[in-house]
Protein backbone atom coordinates (compact mmCIF):
# COMPACT_ATOMS: atom_id res chain seq x y z
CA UNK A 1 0.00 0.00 0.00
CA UNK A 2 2.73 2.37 1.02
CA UNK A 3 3.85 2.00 -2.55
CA UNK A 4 1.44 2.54 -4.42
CA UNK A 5 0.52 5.75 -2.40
CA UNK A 6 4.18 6.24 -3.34
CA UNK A 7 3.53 6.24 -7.22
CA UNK A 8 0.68 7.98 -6.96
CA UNK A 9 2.43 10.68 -5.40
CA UNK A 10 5.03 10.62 -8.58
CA UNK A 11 2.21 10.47 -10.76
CA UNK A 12 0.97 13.66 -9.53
CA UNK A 13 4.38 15.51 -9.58
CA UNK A 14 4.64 14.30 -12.82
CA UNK A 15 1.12 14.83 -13.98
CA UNK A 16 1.39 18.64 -12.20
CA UNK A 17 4.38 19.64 -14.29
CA UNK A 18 2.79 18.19 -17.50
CA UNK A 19 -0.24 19.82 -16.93
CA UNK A 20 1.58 23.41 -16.58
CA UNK A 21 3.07 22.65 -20.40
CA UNK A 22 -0.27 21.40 -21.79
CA UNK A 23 -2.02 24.64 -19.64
CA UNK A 24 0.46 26.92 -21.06
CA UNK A 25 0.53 25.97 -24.40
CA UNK A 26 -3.63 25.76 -24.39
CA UNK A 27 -4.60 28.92 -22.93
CA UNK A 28 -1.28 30.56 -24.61
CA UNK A 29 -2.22 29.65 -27.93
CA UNK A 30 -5.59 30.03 -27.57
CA UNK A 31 -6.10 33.45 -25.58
CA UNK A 32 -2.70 35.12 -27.24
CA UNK A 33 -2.06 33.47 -30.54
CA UNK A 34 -6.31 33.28 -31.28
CA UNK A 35 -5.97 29.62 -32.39
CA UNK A 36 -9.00 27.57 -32.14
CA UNK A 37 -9.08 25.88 -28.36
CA UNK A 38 -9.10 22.75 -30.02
CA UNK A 39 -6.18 22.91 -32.06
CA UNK A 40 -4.29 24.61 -28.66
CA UNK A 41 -5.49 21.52 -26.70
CA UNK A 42 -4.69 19.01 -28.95
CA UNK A 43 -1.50 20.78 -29.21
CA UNK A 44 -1.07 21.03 -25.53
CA UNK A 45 -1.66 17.87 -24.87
CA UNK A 46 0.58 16.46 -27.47
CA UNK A 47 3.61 17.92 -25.86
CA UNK A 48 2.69 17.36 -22.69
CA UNK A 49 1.95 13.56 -23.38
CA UNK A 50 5.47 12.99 -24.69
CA UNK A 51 7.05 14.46 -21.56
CA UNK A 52 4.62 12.89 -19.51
CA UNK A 53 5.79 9.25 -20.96
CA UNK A 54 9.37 10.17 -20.62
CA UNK A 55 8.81 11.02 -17.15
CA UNK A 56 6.54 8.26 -16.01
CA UNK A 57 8.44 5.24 -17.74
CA UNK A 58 11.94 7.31 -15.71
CA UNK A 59 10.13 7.82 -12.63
CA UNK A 60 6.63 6.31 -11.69
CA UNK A 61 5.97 2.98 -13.37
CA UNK A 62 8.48 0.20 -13.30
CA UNK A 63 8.79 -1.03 -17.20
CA UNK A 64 7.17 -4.82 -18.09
CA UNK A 65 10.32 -6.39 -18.77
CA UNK A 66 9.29 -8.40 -21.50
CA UNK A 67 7.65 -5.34 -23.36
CA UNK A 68 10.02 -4.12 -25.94
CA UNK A 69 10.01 -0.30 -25.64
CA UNK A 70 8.84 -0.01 -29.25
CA UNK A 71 5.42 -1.68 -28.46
CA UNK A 72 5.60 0.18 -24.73
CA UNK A 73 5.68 3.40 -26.54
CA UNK A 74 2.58 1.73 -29.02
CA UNK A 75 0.43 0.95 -26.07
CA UNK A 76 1.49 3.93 -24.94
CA UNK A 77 0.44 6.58 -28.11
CA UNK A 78 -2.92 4.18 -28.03
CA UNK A 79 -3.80 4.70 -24.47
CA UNK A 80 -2.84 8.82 -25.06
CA UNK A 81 -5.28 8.77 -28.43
CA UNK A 82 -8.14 7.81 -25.89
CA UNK A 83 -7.06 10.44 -22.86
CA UNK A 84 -6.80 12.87 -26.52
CA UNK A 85 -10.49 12.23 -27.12
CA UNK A 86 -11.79 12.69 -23.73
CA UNK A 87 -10.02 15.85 -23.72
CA UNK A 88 -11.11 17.30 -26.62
CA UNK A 89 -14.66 15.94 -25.72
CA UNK A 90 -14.77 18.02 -22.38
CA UNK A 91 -13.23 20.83 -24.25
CA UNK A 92 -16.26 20.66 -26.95
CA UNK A 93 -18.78 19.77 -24.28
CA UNK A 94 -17.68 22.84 -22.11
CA UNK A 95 -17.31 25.34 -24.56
CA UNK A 96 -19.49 24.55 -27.52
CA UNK A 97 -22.11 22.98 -25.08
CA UNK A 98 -22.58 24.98 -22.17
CA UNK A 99 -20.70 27.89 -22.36
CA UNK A 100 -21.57 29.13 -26.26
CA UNK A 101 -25.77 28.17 -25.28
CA UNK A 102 -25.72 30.13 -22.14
CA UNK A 103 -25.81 33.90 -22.16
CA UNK A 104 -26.09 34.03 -18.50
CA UNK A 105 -22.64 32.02 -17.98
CA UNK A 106 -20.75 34.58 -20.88
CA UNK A 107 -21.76 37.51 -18.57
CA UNK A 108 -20.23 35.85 -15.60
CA UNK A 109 -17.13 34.32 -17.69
CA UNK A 110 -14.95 35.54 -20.31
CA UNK A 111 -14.02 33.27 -22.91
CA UNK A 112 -10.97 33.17 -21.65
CA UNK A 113 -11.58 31.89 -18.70
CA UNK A 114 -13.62 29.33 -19.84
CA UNK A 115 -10.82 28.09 -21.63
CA UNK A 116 -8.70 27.65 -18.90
CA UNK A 117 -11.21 25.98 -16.60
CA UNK A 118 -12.55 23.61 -19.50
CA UNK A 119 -8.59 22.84 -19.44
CA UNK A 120 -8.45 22.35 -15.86
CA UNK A 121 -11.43 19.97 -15.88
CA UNK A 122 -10.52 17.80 -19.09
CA UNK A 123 -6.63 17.40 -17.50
CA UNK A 124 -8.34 16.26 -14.24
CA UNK A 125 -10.21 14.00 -15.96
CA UNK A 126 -7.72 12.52 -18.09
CA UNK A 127 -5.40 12.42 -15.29
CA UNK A 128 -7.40 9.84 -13.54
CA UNK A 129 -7.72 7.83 -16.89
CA UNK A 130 -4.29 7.89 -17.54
CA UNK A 131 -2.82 6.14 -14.23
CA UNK A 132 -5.58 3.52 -14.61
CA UNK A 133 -4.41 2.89 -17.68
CA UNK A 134 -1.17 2.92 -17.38
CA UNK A 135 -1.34 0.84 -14.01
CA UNK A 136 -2.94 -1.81 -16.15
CA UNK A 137 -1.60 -1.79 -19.46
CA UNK A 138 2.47 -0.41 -19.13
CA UNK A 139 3.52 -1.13 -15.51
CA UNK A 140 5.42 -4.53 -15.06
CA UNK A 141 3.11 -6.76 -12.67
């Protein structure tokens, strides 16, 4: 138990630092550069997937030894495609969903801002996804 309260403590060192690069580059892009928030989070999260890998497989998970680390990395560009999805799902949902259909919610939040906290919300979700995952499908048993 104490080590797996161990990793998760990693994992959210790891997943804090990540999230900075994939905020950054979101709410940068988005908010300073005008790219779509899409495009900024896909972007974002890109980035901060790779580092996140490099950082994990270094840090948090021990590696299956008899997973070579070309299909490790597979499994682990797979399991990013879905945590990819669910972001840009929240990011839709949020944005095109609530936000854009509610005047009441524009008066109370820029756009902005909305950005930043759809962000915060589709990371935290992810986040849990992605050490389930992980756990299961890249650390050695």
């Amino acid at each position: 138990m104490k080590n797996l309260l161990n990793q998760i403590i990693k994992f959210g060192i790891v997943g804090l630092f990540c999230f900075l690069i994939d905020f950054g580059i979101t709410t940068g892009f988005t908010n300073l550069l005008g790219i779509h928030y899409l495009i900024s989070k896909f972007l974002g999260f890109v980035v901060s997937a790779v580092v996140n890998y490099l950082l994990s497989i270094k840090f948090v998970f021990t590696q299956k030894k008899e997973m070579d680390k070309k299909k490790e990395f597979t499994v682990f560009l797979i399991l990013s495609a879905f945590g990819l999805l669910i972001n840009e799902i929240v990011m839709y949902l949020c944005i095109d969903g609530i936000y854009a259909h509610s005047g009441q919610l524009q008066e109370l939040v820029s756009h902005a801002n909305m950005v930043a906290l759809s962000s915060i919300l589709a990371t935290g979700i992810v986040m849990v996804y992605n050490f389930i995952s992980r756990k299961l499908f890249l650390e050695r048993k």
